[in-house]
Protein backbone atom coordinates (compact mmCIF):
# COMPACT_ATOMS: atom_id res chain seq x y z
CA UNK A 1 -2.16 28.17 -3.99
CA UNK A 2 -1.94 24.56 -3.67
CA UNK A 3 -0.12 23.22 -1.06
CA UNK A 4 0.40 19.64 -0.49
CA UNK A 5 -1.89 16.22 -0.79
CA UNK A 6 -2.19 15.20 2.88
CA UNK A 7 -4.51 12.09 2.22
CA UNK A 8 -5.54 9.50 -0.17
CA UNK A 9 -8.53 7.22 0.25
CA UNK A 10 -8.32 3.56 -0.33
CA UNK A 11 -11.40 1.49 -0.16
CA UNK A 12 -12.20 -1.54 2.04
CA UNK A 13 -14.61 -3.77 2.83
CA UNK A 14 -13.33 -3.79 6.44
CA UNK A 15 -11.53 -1.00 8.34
CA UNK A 16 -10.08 -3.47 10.99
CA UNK A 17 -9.13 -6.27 9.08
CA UNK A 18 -7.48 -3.55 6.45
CA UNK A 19 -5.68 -1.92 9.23
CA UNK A 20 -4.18 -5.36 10.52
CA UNK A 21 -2.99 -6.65 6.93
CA UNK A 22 -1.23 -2.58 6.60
CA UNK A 23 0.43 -2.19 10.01
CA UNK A 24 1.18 -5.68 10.86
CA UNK A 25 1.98 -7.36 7.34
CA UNK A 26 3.43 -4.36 5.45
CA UNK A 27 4.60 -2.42 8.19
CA UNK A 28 2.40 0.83 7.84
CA UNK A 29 1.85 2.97 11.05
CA UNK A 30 -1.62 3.72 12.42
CA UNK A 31 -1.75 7.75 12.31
CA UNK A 32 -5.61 8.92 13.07
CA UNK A 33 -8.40 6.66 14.03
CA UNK A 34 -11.21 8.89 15.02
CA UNK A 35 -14.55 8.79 15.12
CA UNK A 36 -17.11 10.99 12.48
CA UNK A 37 -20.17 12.69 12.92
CA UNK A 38 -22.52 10.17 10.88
CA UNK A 39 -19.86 7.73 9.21
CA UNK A 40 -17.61 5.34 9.19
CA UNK A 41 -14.28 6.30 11.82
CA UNK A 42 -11.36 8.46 9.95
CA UNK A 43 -8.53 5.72 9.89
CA UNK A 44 -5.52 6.86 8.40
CA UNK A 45 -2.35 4.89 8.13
CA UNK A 46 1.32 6.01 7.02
CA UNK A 47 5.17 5.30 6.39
CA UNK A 48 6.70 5.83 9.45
CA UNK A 49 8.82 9.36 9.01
CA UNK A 50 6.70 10.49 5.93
CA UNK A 51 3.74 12.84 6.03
CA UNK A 52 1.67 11.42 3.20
CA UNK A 53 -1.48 9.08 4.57
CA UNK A 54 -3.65 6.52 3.56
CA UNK A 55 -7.27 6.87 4.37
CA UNK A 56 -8.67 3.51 5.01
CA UNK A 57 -12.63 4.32 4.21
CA UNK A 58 -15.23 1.99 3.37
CA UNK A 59 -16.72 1.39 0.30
CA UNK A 60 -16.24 -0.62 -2.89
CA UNK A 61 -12.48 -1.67 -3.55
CA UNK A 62 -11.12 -1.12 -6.80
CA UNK A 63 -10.59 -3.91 -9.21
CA UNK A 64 -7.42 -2.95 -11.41
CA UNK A 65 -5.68 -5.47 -14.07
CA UNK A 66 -2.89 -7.27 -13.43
CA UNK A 67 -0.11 -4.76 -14.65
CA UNK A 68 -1.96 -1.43 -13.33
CA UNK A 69 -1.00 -1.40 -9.64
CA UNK A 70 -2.99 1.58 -8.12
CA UNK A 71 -0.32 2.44 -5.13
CA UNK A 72 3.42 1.81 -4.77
CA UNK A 73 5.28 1.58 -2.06
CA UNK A 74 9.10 2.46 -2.81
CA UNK A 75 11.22 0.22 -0.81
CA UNK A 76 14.86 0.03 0.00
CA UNK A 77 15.48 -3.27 -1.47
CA UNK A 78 13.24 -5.12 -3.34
CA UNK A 79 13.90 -8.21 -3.45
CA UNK A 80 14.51 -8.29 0.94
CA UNK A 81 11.15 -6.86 0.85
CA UNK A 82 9.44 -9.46 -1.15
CA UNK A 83 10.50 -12.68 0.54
CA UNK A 84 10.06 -11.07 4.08
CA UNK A 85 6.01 -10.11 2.72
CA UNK A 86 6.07 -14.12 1.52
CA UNK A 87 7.29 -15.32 4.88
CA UNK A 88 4.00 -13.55 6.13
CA UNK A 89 1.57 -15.13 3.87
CA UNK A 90 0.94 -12.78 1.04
CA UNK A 91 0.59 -14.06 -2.52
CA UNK A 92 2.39 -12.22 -5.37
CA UNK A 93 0.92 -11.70 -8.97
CA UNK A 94 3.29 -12.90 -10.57
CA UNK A 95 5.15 -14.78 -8.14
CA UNK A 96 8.30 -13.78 -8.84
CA UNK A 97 10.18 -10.36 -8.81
CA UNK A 98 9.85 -8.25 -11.96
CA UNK A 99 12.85 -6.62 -13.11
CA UNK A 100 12.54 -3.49 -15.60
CA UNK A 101 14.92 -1.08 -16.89
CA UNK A 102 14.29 1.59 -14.40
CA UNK A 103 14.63 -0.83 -11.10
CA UNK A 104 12.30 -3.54 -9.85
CA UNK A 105 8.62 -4.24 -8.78
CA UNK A 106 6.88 -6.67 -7.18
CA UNK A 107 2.69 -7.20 -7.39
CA UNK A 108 0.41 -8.18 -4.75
CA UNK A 109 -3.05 -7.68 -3.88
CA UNK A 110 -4.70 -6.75 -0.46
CA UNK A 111 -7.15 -8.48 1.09
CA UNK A 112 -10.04 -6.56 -0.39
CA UNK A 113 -8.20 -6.91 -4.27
CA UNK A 114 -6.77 -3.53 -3.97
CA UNK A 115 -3.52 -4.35 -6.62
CA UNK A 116 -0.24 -2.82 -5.30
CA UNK A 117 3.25 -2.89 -6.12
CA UNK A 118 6.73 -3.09 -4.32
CA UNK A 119 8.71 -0.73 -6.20
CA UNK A 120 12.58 -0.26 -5.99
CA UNK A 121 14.34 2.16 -8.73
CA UNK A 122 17.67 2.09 -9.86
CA UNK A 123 19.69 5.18 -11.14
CA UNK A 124 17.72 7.73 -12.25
CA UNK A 125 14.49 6.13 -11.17
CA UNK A 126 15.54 5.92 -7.51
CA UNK A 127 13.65 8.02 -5.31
């Protein structure tokens, strides 16, 4: 039976400069950067203590409205979060923190377009 998602893919334009803006903007960890057969390298990045990866493989980057963020990141605090990501130059859509009834988000996109959201929940939202 099924046992676990190890892996996501998330498309760039440019494995290095994607793996720069994740580790050293948002503070990802580089897991696997490996070589394939006929392909692109196998560049995985991750939270650091969590098992779950992003696969950082080439191709055409997704292009999702403002309002659809494709991947969260849950984050401690929110709001800490944001300004320190400002500080380092990236641009939030809106520009301000969003505050809902189940916690707080914040939406930014990467350099390829890829939308994605800062995400802290409150009560029974928290993860």
């Amino acid at each position: 039976m099924l046992v676990k998602i190890p892996y996501v893919a998330l498309l760039v334009s440019d494995q290095d400069k994607a793996l720069d803006f994740y580790t050293t903007i948002i503070g990802f960890e580089r897991r696997v950067d490996a070589a394939t057969p006929n392909g692109p390298r196998f560049l995985t990045i991750g939270v650091p203590g969590q098992d779950f990866e992003l696969l950082l493989w080439p191709g055409t980057p997704a292009r999702a409205e403002l309002g659809s963020a494709v991947y969260t990141i849950e984050v401690d605090d929110c709001r800490a979060t944001f300004e320190t990501f400002a500080s380092r130059g990236v641009t939030f859509e809106p520009p301000e923190l969003l505050e809902f009834p189940w916690g707080y988000a914040a939406r930014f996109r990467d350099p390829d377009g890829n939308l994605l959201q800062l995400r802290e929940g409150r009560g029974t939202a928290r993860v």
